[in-house]
Protein backbone atom coordinates (compact mmCIF):
# COMPACT_ATOMS: atom_id res chain seq x y z
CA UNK A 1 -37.45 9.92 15.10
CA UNK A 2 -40.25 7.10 15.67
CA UNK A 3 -43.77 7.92 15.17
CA UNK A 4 -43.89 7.32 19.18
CA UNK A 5 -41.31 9.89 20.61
CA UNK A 6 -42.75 12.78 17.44
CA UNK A 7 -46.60 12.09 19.08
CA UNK A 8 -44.81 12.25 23.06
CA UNK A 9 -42.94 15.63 21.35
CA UNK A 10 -46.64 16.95 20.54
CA UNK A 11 -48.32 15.94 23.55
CA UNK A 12 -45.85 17.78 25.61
CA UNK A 13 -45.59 20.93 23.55
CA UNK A 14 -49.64 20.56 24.27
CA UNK A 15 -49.27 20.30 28.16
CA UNK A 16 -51.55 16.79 27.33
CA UNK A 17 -50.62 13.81 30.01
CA UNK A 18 -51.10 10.29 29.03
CA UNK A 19 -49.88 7.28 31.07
CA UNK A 20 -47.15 5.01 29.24
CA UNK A 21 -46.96 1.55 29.59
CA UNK A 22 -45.55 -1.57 26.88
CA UNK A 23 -46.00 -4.95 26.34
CA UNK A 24 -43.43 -7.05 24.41
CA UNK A 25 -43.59 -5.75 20.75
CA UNK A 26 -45.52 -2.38 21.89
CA UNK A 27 -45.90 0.76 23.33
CA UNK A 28 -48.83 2.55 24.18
CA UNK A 29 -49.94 5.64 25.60
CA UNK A 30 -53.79 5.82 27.45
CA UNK A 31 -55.74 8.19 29.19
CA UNK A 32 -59.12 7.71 31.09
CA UNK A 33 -62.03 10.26 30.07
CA UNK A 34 -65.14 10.86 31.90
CA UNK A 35 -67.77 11.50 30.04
CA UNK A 36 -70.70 13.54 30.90
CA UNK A 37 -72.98 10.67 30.12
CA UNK A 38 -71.76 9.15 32.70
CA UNK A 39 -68.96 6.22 31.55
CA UNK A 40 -65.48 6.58 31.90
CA UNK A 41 -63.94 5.74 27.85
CA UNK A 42 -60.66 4.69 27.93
CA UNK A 43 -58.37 5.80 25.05
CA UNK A 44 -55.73 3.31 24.27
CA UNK A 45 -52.87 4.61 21.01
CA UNK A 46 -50.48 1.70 20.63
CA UNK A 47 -47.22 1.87 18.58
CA UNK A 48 -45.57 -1.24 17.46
CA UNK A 49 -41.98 -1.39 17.88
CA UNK A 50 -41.26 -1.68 13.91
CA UNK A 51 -42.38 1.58 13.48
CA UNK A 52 -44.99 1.09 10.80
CA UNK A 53 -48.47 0.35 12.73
CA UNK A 54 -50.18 3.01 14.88
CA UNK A 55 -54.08 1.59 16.63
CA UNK A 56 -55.96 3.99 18.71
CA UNK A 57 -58.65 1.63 20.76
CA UNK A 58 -61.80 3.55 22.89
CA UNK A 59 -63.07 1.34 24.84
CA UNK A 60 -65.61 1.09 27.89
CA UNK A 61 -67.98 3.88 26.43
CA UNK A 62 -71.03 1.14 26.20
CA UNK A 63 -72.22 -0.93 28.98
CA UNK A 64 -75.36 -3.47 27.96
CA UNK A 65 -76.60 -5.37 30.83
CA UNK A 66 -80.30 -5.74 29.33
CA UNK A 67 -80.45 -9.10 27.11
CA UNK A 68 -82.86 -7.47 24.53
CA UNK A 69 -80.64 -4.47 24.57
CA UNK A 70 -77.40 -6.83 23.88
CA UNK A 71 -79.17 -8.44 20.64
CA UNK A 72 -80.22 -4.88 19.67
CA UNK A 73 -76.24 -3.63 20.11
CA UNK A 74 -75.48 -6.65 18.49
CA UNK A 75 -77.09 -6.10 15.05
CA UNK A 76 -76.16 -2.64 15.46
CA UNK A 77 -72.34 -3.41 15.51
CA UNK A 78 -72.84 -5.93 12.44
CA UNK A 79 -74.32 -2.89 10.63
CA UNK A 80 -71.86 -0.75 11.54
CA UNK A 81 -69.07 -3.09 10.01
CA UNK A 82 -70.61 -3.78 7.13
CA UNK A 83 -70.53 0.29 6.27
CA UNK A 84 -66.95 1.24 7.40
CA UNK A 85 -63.79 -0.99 6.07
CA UNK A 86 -61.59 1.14 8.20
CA UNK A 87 -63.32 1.11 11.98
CA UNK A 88 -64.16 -1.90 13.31
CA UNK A 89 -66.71 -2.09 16.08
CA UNK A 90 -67.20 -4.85 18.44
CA UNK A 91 -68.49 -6.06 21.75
CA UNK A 92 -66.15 -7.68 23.83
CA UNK A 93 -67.20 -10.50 26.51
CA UNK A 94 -67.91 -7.66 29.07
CA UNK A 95 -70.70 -6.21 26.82
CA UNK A 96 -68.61 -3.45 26.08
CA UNK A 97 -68.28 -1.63 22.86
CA UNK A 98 -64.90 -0.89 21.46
CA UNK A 99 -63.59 1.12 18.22
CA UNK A 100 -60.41 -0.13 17.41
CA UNK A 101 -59.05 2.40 14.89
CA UNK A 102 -55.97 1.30 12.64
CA UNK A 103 -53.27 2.61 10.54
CA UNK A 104 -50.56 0.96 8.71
CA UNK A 105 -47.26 1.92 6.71
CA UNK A 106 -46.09 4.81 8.77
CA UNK A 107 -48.59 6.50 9.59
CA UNK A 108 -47.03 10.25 9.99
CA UNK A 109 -48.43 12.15 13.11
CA UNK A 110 -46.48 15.08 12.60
């Protein structure tokens, strides 16, 4: 059984919905989350379709508008990449702040 269908058994057995969707060489699951802060994150878990890569993306849980504030973010998400080799943080061309999170070689869910 692929990592996908064991995680949709869990979910399920959990009563957890998640929206599917796919792309050529992937399938992913996603949810929106409102957080009391006030953004809306958006957890993304893709599977590839050879089985062996699991990424879980949050995105949309940092908005910078303020120019200072950017450069600030900026050096923050440098520092923050320089300390953990496994969770990459970026900011995309909207100003928001993503997490990508990765795992290779099977990653087991179950």
């Amino acid at each position: 059984m692929s990592n996908l269908e064991q995680f949709k058994r869990y979910l399920a057995a959990n009563n957890i919905v998640l929206e599917e969707g796919s792309s050529e060489d992937t399938d992913f699951l996603s949810m929106d989350n409102k957080m009391p802060s006030g953004p809306t994150v958006t957890v993304v878990i893709m599977f590839d379709r050879d089985d062996d890569q699991v990424a879980i993306f949050s995105v949309n849980y940092v908005s910078v508008d303020d120019p200072l504030k950017r450069k600030a973010c900026l050096e923050k998400v440098n520092e923050l990449n320089t300390h953990y080799s496994h969770n990459k943080f970026i900011l995309n061309h909207q100003d928001d702040k993503s997490s990508p999170l990765n795992g290779v070689n099977s990653l087991q869910l179950m």
